[in-house]
Protein backbone atom coordinates (compact mmCIF):
# COMPACT_ATOMS: atom_id res chain seq x y z
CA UNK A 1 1.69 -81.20 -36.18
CA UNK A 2 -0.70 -83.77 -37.43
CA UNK A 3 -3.66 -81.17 -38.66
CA UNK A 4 -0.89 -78.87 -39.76
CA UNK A 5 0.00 -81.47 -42.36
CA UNK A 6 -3.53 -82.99 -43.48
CA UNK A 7 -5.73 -79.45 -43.37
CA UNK A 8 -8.51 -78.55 -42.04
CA UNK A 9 -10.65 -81.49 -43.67
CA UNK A 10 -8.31 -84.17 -43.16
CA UNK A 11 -8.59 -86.87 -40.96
CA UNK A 12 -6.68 -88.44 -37.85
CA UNK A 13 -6.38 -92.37 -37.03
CA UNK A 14 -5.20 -93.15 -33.36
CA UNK A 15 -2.95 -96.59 -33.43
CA UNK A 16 -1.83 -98.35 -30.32
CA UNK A 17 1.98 -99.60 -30.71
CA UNK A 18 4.38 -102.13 -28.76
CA UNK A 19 7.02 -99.73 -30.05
CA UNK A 20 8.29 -97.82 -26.51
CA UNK A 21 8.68 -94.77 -28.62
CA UNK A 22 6.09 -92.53 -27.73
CA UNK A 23 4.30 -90.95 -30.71
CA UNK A 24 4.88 -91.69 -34.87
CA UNK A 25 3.03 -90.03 -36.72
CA UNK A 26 2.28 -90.89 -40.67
CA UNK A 27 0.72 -89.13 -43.03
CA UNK A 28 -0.84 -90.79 -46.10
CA UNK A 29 -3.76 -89.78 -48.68
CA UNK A 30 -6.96 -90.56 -47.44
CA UNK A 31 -10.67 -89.40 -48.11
CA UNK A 32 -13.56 -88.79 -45.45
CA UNK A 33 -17.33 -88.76 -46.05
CA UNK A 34 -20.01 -88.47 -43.34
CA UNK A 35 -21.37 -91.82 -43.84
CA UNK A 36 -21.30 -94.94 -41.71
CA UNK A 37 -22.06 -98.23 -40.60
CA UNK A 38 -25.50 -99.83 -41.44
CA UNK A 39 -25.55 -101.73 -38.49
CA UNK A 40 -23.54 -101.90 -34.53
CA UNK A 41 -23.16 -105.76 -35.51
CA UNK A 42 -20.07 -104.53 -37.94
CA UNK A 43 -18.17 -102.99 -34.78
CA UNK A 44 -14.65 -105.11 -34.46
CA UNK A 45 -12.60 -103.00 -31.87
CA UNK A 46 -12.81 -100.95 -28.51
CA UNK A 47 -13.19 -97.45 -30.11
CA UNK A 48 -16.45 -98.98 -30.95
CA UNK A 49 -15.53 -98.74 -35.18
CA UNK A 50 -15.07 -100.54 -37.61
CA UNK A 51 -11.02 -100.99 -39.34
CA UNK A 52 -10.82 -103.18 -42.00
CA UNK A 53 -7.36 -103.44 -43.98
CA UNK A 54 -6.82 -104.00 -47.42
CA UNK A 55 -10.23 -104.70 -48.21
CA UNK A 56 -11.83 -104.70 -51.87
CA UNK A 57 -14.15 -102.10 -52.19
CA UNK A 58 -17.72 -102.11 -54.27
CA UNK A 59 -19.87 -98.85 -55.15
CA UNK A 60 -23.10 -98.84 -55.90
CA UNK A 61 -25.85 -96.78 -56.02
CA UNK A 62 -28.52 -99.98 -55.75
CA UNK A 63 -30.22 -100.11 -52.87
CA UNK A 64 -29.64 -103.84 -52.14
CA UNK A 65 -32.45 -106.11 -50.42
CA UNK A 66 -31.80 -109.53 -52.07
CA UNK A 67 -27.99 -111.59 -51.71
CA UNK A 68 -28.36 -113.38 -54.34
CA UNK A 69 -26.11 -110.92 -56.88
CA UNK A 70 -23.87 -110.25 -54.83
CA UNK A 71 -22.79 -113.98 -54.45
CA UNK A 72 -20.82 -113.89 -57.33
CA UNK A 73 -18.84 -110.95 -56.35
CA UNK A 74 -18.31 -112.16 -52.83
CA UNK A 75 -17.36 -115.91 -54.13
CA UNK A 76 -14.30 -114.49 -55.95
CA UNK A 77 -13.10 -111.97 -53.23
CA UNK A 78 -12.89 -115.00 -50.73
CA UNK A 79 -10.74 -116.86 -53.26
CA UNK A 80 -8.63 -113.73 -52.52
CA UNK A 81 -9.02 -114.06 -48.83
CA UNK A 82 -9.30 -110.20 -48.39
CA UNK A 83 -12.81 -108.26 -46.95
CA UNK A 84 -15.14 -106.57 -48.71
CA UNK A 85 -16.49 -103.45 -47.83
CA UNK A 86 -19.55 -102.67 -49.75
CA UNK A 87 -20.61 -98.25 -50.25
CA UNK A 88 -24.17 -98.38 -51.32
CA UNK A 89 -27.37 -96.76 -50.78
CA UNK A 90 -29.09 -98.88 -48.59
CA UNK A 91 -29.24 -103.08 -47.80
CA UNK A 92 -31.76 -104.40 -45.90
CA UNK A 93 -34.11 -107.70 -45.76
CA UNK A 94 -32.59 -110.79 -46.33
CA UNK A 95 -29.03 -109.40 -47.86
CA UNK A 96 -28.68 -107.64 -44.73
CA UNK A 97 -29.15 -110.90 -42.41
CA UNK A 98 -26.92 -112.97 -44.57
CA UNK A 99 -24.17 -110.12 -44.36
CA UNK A 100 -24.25 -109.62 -40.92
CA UNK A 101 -24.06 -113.65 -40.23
CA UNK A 102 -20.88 -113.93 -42.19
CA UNK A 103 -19.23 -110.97 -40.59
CA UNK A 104 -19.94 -111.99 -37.35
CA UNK A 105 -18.55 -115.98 -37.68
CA UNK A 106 -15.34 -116.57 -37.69
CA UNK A 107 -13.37 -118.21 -40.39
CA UNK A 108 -15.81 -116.34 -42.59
CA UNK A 109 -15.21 -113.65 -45.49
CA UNK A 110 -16.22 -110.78 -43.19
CA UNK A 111 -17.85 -108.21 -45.52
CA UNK A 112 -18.58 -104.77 -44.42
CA UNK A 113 -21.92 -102.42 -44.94
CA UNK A 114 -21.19 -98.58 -45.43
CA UNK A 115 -24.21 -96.52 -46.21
CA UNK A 116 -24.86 -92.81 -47.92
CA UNK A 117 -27.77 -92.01 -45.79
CA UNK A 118 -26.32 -88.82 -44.70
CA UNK A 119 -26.30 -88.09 -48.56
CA UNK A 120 -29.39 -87.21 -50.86
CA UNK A 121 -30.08 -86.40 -54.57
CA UNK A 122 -26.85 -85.18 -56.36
CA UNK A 123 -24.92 -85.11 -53.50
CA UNK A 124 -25.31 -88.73 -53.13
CA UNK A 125 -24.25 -89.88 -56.61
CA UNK A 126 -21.29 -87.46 -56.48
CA UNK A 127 -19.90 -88.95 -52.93
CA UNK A 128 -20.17 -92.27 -54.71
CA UNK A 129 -18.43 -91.31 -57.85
CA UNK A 130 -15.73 -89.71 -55.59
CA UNK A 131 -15.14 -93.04 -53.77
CA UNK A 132 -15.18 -95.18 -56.45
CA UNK A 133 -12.57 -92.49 -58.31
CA UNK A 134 -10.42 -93.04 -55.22
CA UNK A 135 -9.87 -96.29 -54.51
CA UNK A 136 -10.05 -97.26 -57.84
CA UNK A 137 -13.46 -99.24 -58.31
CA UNK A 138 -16.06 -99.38 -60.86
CA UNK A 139 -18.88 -97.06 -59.65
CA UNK A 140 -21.60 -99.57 -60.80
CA UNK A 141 -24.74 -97.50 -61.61
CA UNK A 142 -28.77 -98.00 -62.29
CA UNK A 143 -28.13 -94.65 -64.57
CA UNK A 144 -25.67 -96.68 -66.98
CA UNK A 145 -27.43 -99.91 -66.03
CA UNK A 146 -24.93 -101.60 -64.28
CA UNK A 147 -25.75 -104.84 -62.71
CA UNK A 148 -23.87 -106.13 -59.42
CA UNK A 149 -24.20 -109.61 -60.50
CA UNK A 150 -21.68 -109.20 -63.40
CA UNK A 151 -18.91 -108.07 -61.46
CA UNK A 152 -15.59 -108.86 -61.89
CA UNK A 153 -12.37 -108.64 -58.90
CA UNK A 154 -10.88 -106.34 -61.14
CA UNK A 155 -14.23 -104.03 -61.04
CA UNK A 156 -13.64 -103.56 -56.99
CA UNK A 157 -11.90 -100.55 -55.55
CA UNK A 158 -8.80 -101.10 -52.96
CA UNK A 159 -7.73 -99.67 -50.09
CA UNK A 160 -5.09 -99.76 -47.25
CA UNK A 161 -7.49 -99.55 -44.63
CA UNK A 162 -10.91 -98.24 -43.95
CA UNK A 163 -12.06 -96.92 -40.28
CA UNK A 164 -16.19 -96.85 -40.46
CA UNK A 165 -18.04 -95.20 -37.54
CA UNK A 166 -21.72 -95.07 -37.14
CA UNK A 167 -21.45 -91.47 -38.18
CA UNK A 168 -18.23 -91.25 -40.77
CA UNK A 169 -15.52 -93.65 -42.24
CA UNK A 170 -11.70 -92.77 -43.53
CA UNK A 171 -10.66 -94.58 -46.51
CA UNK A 172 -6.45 -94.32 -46.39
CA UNK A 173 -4.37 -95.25 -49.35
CA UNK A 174 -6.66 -95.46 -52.11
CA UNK A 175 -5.92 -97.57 -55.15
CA UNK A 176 -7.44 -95.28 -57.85
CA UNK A 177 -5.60 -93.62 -60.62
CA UNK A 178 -3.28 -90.27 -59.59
CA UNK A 179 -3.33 -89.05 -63.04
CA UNK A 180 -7.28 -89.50 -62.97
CA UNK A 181 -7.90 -88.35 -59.63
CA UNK A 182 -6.15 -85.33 -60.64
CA UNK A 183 -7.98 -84.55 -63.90
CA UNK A 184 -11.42 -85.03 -61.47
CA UNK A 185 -10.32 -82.49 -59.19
CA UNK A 186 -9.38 -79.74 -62.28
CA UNK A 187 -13.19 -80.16 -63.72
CA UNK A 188 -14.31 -79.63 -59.88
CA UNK A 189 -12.34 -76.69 -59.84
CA UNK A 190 -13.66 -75.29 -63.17
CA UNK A 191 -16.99 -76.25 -61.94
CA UNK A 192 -16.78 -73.67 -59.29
CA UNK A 193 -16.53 -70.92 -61.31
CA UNK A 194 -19.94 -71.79 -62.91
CA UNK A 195 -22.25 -72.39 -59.86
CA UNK A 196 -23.71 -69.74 -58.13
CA UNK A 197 -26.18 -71.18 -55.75
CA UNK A 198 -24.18 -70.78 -52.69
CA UNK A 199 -24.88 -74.66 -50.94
CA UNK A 200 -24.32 -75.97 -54.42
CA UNK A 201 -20.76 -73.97 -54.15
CA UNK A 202 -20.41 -75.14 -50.66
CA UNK A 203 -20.87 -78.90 -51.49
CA UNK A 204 -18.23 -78.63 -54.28
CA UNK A 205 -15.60 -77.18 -52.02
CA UNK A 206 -16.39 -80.07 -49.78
CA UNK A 207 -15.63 -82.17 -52.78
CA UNK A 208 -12.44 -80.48 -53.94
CA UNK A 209 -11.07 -80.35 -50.32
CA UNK A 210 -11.53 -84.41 -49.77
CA UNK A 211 -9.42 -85.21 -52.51
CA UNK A 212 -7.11 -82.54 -51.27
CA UNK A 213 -6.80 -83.25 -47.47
CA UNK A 214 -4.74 -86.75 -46.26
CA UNK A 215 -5.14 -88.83 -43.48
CA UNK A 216 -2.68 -88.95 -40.57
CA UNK A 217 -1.98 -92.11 -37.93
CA UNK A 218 -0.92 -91.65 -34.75
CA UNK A 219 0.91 -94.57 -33.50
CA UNK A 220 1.11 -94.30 -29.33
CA UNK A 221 3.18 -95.90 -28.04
CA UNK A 222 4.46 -96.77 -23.92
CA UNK A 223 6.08 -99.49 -21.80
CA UNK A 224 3.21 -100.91 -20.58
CA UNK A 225 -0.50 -101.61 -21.98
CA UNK A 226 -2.08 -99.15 -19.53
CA UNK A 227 0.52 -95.91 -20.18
CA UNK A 228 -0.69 -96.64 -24.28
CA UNK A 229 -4.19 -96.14 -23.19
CA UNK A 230 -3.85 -94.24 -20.70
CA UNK A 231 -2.20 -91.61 -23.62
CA UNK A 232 -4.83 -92.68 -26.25
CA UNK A 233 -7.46 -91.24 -23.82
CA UNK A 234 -5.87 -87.78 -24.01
CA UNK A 235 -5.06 -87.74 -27.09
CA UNK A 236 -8.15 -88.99 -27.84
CA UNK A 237 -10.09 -85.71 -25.79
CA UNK A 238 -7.48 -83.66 -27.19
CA UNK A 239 -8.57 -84.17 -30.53
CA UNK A 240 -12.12 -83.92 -29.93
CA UNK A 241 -11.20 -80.15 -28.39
CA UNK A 242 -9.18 -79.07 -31.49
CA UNK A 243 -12.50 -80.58 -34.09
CA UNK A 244 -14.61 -78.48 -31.79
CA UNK A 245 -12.52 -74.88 -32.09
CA UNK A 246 -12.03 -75.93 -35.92
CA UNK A 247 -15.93 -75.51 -35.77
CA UNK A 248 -16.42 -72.26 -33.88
CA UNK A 249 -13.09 -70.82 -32.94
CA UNK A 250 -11.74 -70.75 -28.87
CA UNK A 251 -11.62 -68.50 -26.04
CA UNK A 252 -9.70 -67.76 -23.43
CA UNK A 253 -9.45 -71.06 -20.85
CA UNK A 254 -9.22 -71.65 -17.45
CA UNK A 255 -12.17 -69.91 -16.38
CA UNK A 256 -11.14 -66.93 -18.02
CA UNK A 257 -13.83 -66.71 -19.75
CA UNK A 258 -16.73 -67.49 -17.90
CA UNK A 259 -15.71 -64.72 -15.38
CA UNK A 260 -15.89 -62.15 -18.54
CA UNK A 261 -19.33 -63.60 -18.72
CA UNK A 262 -20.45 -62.61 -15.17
CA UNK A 263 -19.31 -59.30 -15.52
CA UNK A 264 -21.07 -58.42 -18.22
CA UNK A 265 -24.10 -59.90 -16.66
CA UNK A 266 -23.76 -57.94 -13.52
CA UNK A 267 -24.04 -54.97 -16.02
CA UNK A 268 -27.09 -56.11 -17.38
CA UNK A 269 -28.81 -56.69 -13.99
CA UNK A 270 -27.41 -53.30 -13.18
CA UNK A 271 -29.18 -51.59 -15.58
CA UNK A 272 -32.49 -53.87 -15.85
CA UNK A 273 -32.70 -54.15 -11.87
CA UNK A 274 -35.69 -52.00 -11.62
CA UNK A 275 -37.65 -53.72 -14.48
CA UNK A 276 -36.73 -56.91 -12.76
CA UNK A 277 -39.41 -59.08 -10.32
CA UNK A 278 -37.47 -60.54 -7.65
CA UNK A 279 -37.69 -63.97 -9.14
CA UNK A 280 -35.82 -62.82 -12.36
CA UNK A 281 -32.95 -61.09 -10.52
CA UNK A 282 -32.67 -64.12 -8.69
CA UNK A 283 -31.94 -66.27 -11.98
CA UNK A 284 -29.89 -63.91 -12.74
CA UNK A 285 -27.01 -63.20 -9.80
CA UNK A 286 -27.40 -67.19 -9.30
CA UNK A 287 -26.04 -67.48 -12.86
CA UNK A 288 -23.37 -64.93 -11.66
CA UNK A 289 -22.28 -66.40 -8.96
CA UNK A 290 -22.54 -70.38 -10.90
CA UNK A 291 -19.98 -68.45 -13.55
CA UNK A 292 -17.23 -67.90 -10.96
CA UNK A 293 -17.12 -71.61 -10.10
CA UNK A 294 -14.78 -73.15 -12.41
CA UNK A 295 -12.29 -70.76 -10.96
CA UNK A 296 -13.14 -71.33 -7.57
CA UNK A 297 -12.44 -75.00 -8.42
CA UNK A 298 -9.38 -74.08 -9.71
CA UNK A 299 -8.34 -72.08 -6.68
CA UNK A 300 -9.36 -75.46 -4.30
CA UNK A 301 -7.02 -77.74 -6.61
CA UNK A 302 -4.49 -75.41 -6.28
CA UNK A 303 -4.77 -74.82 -2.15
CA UNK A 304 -5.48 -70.93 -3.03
CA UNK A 305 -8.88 -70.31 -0.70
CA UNK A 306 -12.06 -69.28 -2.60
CA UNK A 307 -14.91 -68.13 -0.21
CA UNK A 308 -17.95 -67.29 -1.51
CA UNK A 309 -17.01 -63.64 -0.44
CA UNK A 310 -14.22 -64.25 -3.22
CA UNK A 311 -11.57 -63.28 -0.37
CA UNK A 312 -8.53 -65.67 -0.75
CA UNK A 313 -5.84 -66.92 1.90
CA UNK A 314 -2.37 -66.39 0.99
CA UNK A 315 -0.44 -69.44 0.58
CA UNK A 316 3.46 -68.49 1.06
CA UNK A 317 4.66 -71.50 0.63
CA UNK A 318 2.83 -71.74 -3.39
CA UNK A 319 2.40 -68.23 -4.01
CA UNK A 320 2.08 -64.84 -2.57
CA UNK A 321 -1.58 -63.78 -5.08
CA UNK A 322 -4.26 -64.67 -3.20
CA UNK A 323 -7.63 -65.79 -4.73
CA UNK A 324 -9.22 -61.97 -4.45
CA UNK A 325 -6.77 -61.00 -6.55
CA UNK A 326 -6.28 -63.29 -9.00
CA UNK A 327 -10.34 -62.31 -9.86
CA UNK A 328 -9.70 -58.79 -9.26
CA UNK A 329 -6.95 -58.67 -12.02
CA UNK A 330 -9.11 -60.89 -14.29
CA UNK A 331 -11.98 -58.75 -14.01
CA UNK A 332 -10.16 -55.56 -14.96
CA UNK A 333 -8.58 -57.14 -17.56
CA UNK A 334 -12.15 -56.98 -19.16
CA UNK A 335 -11.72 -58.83 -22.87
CA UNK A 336 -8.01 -59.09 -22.97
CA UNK A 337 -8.32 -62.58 -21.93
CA UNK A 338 -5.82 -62.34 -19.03
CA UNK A 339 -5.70 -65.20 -16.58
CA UNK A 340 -3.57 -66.91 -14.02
CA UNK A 341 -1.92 -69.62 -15.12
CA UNK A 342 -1.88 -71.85 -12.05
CA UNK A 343 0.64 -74.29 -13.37
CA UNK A 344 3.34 -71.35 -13.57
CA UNK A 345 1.73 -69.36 -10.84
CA UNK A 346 1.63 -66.18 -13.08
CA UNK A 347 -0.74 -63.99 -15.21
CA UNK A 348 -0.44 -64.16 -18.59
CA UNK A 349 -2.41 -63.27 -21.68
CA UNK A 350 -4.44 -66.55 -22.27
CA UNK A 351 -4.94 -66.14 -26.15
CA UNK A 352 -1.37 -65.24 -27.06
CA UNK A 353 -1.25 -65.04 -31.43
CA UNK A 354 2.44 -64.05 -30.88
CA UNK A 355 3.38 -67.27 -28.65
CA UNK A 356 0.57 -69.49 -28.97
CA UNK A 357 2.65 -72.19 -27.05
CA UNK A 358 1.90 -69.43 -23.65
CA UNK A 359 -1.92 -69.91 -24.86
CA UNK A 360 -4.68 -71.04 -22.00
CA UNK A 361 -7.69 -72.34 -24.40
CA UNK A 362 -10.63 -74.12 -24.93
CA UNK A 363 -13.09 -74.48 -27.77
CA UNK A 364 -15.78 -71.55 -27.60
CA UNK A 365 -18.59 -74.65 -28.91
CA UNK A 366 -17.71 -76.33 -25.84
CA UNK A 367 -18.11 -73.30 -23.56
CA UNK A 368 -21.44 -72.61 -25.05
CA UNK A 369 -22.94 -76.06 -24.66
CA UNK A 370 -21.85 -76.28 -21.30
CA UNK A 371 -23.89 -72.85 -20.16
CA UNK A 372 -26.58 -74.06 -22.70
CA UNK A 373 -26.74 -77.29 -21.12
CA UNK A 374 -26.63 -76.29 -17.74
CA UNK A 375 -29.56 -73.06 -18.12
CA UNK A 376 -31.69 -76.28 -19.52
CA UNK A 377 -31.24 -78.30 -16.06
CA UNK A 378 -32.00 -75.31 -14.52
CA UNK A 379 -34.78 -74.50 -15.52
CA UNK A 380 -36.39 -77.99 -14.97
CA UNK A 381 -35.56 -77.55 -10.81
């Protein structure tokens, strides 16, 4: 429901609750960038980021090495007794020891580093611009000559809240202008139809789709601390599954897939036997045979036997399929992607467009590391 509502570039917040409601889910405007933390020493929570709410917000495109101007600035936002997240190039030497003392004291204006690192050239300027359009701050510039010094509250940017990872931050609820966010995202638009250069047109989508996408907050919440974590976890893996199929599709799950695999090895070695040495063939059945083991695990959870011989036990008392036949009927199945569902103790069509609620997945990216990962071990024994 949540990436339904917020697209595919949108962004997801987990919240614990005391609420004993399970889930609540709100969606708000929000903005993403692939920029983070300068430094672990900003890290305030247990998901190991960084949430600051309704902070003031400076952008800059100064690389800052020196406190001194930013004193001013930072004087006046503690009158306000709100934190100040700073979007900038880069901060470093003494600015960056001072900062990191004051966030780390308490009873001190905490004040937050996040970087454009990830960003270079054009690219960089125009992420800046984009932040500063959306939460409503002066983007203060060496190009216009801009000094940080001469700052004024009303110069800073505002925000509901801001979530800053080492590798990505989520501004929700800007501050900036509607009517001049709106008019930004028009000239991107008309921008498109003049570029040509296919990154350049990729870049600008990006751009367009931020403004476009929201933010949505999961609020979990249980009886007791441990069932709210416990559910965070999941939800938590769950969500890392559906970025990962976002990226390169999925495939049929519960070792569906990987049995598909062996098969069409076995062909291979079929056909290559002859030009095979002994230690190649080898490699080769022993991936085979590794292929069939996430069913075989399956088949053990389940109390369905799975020999090496693949000859299964018939469990009356679960089910009448035995584990031979279970991988027969997967086998022949070929790429149809039918599997046995062992929580319903039937076959079924594991990638089902029609009834995608019936679906068995997992993320092909996933899949592929995993044999990836495992053919490097390997090959170090």
């Amino acid at each position: 429901q949540a990436f339904e509502e917020i697209g595919k570039e949108g962004s997801i917040i987990l919240n614990e609750s005391n609420a004993p409601k399970p889930f609540k889910i709100k969606v708000k405007n929000g903005f993403s960038m692939n920029s983070g933390l300068l430094t672990r020493y900003f890290i305030n929570n247990e998901k190991k980021t960084c949430e600051v709410s309704n902070p003031y917000v400076l952008v800059t495109d100064y690389g800052i090495t020196n406190i001194e101007p930013l004193l001013s600035i930072m004087g006046k936002v503690a009158e306000e007794g709100r934190p100040l997240v700073i979007v900038c190039d880069y901060v470093d030497g003494s600015a960056l020891q001072a900062i990191v003392e004051n966030s780390t004291k308490k009873n001190m204006m905490r004040v937050y580093v996040m970087t454009t690192t990830e960003y270079f050239g054009q690219n960089k300027k125009a992420v800046l611009e984009d932040v500063a359009l959306f939460t409503g701050a002066k983007f203060v510039t060496k190009t216009l000559g801009h000094d940080v010094q001469d700052l004024l509250i009303g110069d800073l940017g505002t925000a509901e809240k801001i979530e800053i990872s080492m590798k990505s931050s989520i501004i929700v609820g800007g501050k900036g202008d509607q009517d001049e966010i709106t008019k930004h995202v028009e000239f991107l638009k008309e921008q498109l139809d003049l570029i040509e250069e296919p990154s350049e047109v990729a870049e600008m989508n990006k751009r367009v789709l931020r403004f476009g996408s929201g933010v949505a907050e999961i609020f979990i919440g249980g009886s007791t601390e441990a069932e709210v974590k416990e559910k965070r976890y999941r939800i938590d893996d769950a969500l890392m599954a559906i970025n990962s199929a976002l990226v390169q599709g999925f495939v049929a799950g519960g070792g569906t897939t990987f049995i598909s695999l062996s098969c069409e090895l076995e062909k291979l070695v079929k056909s290559e036997k002859k030009k095979m040495s002994d230690e190649e063939y080898f490699g080769y059945k022993s991936v085979i045979i590794s292929l069939h083991s996430i069913l075989n695990r399956l088949l053990k959870n389940s109390e369905m036997d799975s020999s090496d011989a693949g000859i299964g036990e018939k469990f009356s008392s679960l089910s009448e399929i035995s584990g031979e036949r279970i991988r027969e009927k997967i086998i022949k199945s070929g790429k149809d992607g039918i599997g046995f569902n062992f929580r319903t103790r039937k076959f079924a069509k594991f990638v089902d467009k029609d009834n995608p609620a019936n679906s068995v997945i997992e993320p092909a990216l996933i899949v592929e590391n995993v044999l990836s990962n495992s053919l490097s071990i390997v090959t170090l024994l």
